[in-house]
Each structure stands twice: as structure tokens, then as C-alpha cells.
Protein backbone atom coordinates (compact mmCIF):
# COMPACT_ATOMS: atom_id res chain seq x y z
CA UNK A 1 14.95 -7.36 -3.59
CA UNK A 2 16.15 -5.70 -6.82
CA UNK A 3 17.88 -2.14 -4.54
CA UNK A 4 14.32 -1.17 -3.26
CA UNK A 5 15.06 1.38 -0.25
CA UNK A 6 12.06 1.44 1.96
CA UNK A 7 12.97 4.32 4.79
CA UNK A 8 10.84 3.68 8.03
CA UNK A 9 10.02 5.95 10.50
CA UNK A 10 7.72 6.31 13.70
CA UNK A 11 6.46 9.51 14.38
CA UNK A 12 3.67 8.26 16.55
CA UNK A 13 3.63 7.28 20.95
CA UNK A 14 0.95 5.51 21.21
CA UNK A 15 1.27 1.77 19.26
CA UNK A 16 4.29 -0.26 20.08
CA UNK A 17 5.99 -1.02 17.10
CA UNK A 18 6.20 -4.64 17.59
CA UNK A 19 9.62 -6.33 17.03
CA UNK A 20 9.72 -7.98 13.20
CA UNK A 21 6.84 -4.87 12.01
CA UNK A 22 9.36 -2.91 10.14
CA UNK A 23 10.63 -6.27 8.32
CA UNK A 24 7.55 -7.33 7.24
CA UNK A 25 6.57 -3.82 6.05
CA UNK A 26 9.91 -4.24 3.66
CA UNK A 27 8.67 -7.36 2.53
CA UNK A 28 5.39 -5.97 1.88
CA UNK A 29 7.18 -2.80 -0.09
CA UNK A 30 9.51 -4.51 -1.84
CA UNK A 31 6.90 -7.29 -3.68
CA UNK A 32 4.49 -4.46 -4.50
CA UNK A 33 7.12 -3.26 -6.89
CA UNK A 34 8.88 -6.10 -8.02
CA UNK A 35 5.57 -7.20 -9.04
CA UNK A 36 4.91 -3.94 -10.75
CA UNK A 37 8.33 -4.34 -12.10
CA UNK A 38 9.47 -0.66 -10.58
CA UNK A 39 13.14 -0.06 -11.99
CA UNK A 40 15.31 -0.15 -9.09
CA UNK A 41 17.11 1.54 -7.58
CA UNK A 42 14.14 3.39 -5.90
CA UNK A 43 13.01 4.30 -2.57
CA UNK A 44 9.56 4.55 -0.69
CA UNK A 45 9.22 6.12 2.82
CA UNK A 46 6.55 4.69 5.33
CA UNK A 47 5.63 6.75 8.27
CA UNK A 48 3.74 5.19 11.42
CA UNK A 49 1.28 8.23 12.76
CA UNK A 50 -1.38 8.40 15.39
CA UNK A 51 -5.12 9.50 14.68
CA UNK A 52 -4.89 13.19 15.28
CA UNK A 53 -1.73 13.17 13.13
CA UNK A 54 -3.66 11.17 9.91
CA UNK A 55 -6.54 13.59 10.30
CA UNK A 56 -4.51 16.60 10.10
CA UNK A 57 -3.09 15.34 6.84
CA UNK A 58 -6.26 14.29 5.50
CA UNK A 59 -8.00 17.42 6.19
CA UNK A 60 -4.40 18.87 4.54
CA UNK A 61 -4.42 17.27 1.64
CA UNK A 62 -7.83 15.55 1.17
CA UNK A 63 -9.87 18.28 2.44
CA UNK A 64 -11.63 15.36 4.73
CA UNK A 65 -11.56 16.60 8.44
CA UNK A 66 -11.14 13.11 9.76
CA UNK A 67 -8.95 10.44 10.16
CA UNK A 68 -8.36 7.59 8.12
CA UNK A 69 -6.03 4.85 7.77
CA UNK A 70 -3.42 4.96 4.97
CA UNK A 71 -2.10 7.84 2.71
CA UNK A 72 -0.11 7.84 0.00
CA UNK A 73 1.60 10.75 -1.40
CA UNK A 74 3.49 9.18 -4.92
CA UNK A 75 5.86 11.83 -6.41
CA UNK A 76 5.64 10.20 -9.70
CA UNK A 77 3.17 9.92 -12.59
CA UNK A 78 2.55 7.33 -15.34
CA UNK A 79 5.10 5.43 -13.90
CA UNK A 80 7.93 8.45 -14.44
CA UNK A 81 9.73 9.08 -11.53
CA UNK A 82 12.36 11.71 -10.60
CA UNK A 83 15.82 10.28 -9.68
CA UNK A 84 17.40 11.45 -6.74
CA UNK A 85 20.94 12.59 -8.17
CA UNK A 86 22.64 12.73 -5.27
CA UNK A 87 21.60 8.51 -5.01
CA UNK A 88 20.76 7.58 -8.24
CA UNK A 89 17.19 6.32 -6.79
CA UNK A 90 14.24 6.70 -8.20
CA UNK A 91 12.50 9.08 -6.15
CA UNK A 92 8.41 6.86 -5.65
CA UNK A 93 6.83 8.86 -3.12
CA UNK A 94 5.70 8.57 1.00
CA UNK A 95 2.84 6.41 2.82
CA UNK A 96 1.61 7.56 6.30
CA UNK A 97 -0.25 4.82 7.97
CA UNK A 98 -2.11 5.23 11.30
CA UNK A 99 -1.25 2.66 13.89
CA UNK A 100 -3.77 3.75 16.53
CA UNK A 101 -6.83 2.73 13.02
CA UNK A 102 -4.79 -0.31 12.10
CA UNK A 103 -5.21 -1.75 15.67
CA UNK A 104 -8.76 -0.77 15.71
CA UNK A 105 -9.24 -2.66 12.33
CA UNK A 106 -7.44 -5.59 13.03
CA UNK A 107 -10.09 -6.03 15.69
CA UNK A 108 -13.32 -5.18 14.01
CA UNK A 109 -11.95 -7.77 10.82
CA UNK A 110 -10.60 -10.42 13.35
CA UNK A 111 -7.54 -10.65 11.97
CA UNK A 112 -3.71 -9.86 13.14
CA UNK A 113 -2.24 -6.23 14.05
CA UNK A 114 0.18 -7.46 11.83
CA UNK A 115 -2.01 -8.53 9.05
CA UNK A 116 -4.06 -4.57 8.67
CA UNK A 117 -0.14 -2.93 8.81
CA UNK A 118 0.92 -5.43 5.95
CA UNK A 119 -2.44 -5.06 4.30
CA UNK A 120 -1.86 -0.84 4.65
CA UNK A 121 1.39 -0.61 3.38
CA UNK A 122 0.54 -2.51 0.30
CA UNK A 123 -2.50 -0.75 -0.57
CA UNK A 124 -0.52 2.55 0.06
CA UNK A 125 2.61 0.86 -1.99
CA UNK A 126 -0.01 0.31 -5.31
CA UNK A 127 -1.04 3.66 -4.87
CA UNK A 128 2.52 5.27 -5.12
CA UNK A 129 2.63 3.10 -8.36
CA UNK A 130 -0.53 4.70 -9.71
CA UNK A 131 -3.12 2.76 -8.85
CA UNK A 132 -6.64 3.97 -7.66
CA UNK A 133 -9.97 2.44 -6.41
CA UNK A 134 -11.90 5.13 -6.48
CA UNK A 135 -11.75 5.45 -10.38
CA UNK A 136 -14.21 2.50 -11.07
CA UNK A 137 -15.15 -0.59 -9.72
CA UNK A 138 -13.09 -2.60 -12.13
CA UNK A 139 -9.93 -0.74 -11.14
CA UNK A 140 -10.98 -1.48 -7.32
CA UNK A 141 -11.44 -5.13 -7.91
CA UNK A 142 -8.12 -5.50 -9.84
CA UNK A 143 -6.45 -3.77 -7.37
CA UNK A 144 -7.98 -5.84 -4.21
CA UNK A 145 -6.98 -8.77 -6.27
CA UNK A 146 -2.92 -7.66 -6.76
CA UNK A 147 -3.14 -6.88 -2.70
CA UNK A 148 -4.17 -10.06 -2.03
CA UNK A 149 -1.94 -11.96 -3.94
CA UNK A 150 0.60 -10.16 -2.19
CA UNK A 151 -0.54 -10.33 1.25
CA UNK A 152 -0.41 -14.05 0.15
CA UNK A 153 2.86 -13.95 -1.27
CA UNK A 154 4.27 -12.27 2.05
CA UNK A 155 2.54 -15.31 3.92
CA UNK A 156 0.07 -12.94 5.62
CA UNK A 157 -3.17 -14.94 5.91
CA UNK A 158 -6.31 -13.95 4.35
CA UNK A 159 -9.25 -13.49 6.74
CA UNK A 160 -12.45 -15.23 5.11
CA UNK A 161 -14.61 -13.16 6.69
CA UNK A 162 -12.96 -10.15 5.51
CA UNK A 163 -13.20 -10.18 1.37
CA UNK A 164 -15.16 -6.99 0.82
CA UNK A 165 -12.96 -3.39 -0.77
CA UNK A 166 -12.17 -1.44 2.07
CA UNK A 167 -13.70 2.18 2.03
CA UNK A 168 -11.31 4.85 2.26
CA UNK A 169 -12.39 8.35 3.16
């Protein structure tokens, strides 16, 4: 696990965390970047949020006045990071992910609750690290393509009827 910190937190009421989530969103974390080959020690905070709170930072930040369901908010660039000096870790950034949306797409893709969080916090995770589908379709296939391989890697089942980029507004 090379000293990756992944803080937690649950800001949200509405979505049971279910037991084993917070593991498997560590697992997630943590093989995003070892696989990017992030210099450890570093640390990555995921927040769970509800709807109102997701569009209230996307109309924040995005200037989008609804809500979505992942944000990521890296504090690096290029791959430089700022060390936290009181820890020594590398300081990677923040990913807010709505619970109340991942439930709601775990349905409508027919795949697990489980699945959409893991899938979320990985496509938040390659964004901290600098990656972006919205710059070109190449850069959105290559990144689908990492996310699956570690959704894979995790053991989190790929849906077949689900192969297509997500849209993120």
C-alpha cells in the first residue's frame, strides 16, 4: 500500500454507509496511485455528500447549478505536490462523491451500490493525479481504460451493458 493515507469522512444523512464501503474505497485509492506510481507518503481525502450538498459545490466551483456525482479538487499540478511538513505527506488533493447519485446510478446501469462508489472514487482518484476527459476523446478513452483495469484489479465487476464514458456535468 506504499503509506497512501486515504482520510474518509461522511458528511451526508441520507445513504447508509454500508459496512466494508470505506475499505473498498481504500482499495480503490490506493491502486489508482500505485499504478500512477504517486511517491508515498501521500494522502487523499474522500467525502460522502448528499445532492443538495454536490450541487452547492458544483455551482461553487464549476459554475454548474446542479448536482452531479464526483468532484475532485487535486492540490497539485504536473504531478508536483506540496508536502505537508508537519507529516511529511504529500499533500494530493479532496474527492466529494454524492451517495444519494451513486445509488441512483447503480440502478439506472444495473450494477452494485458498491460498484458506482468504487467506480467514483477512482475516476475522482485519476483526476487528483491530473487526468481529464474532457480534454479530448483520446484522453477520455485512456482514462476509461486505466478505471477499468482498476475496477478490475479491485475485483469490482464490470457491467457489460455499461461500457460507454460517463458524462460529467
Amino acid at each position: 500500500m506504499k503509506g497512501y493515507k486515504i482520510v474518509i469522512s461522511n458528511k451526508q444523512k441520507k445513504i447508509k454507509v454500508p459496512t466494508g464501503l470505506q475499505l473498498l474505497i481504500r482499495r480503490c485509492c490506493n491502486a489508482v496511485l500505485t499504478s500512477e506510481n504517486i511517491k508515498a507518503p501521500a494522502e487523499l481525502g474522500v467525502t460522502f455528500i448528499d445532492n443538495k450538498q454536490m450541487q452547492e459545490l458544483n455551482k461553487e466551483y464549476r459554475n454548474i447549478d446542479l448536482p452531479t456525482d464526483v468532484l475532485s479538487f487535486p492540490l497539485g499540478e504536473n504531478g508536483v505536490f506540496e508536502k505537508n511538513l508537519e507529516t511529511g505527506c504529500l499533500m494530493l488533493g479532496d474527492i466529494a462523491i454524492s451517495l444519494e447519485r451513486a445509488r441512483d446510478q447503480a440502478e439506472a446501469y444495473g450494477h452494485s451500490f458498491e460498484r458506482e462508489v468504487g467506480f467514483l472514487a477512482v475516476h475522482g482518484a485519476f483526476h487528483i493525479v491530473g487526468y481529464d476527459h474532457e480534454k479530448s476523446p483520446l484522453e477520455a478513452a485512456n482514462m476509461r481504460e486505466k478505471e477499468e483495469g482498476i475496477l478490475a484489479k479491485v475485483g469490482l465487476v464490470v457491467n457489460e451493458t455499461y461500457s460507454g464514458i460517463i458524462e460529467r456535468k
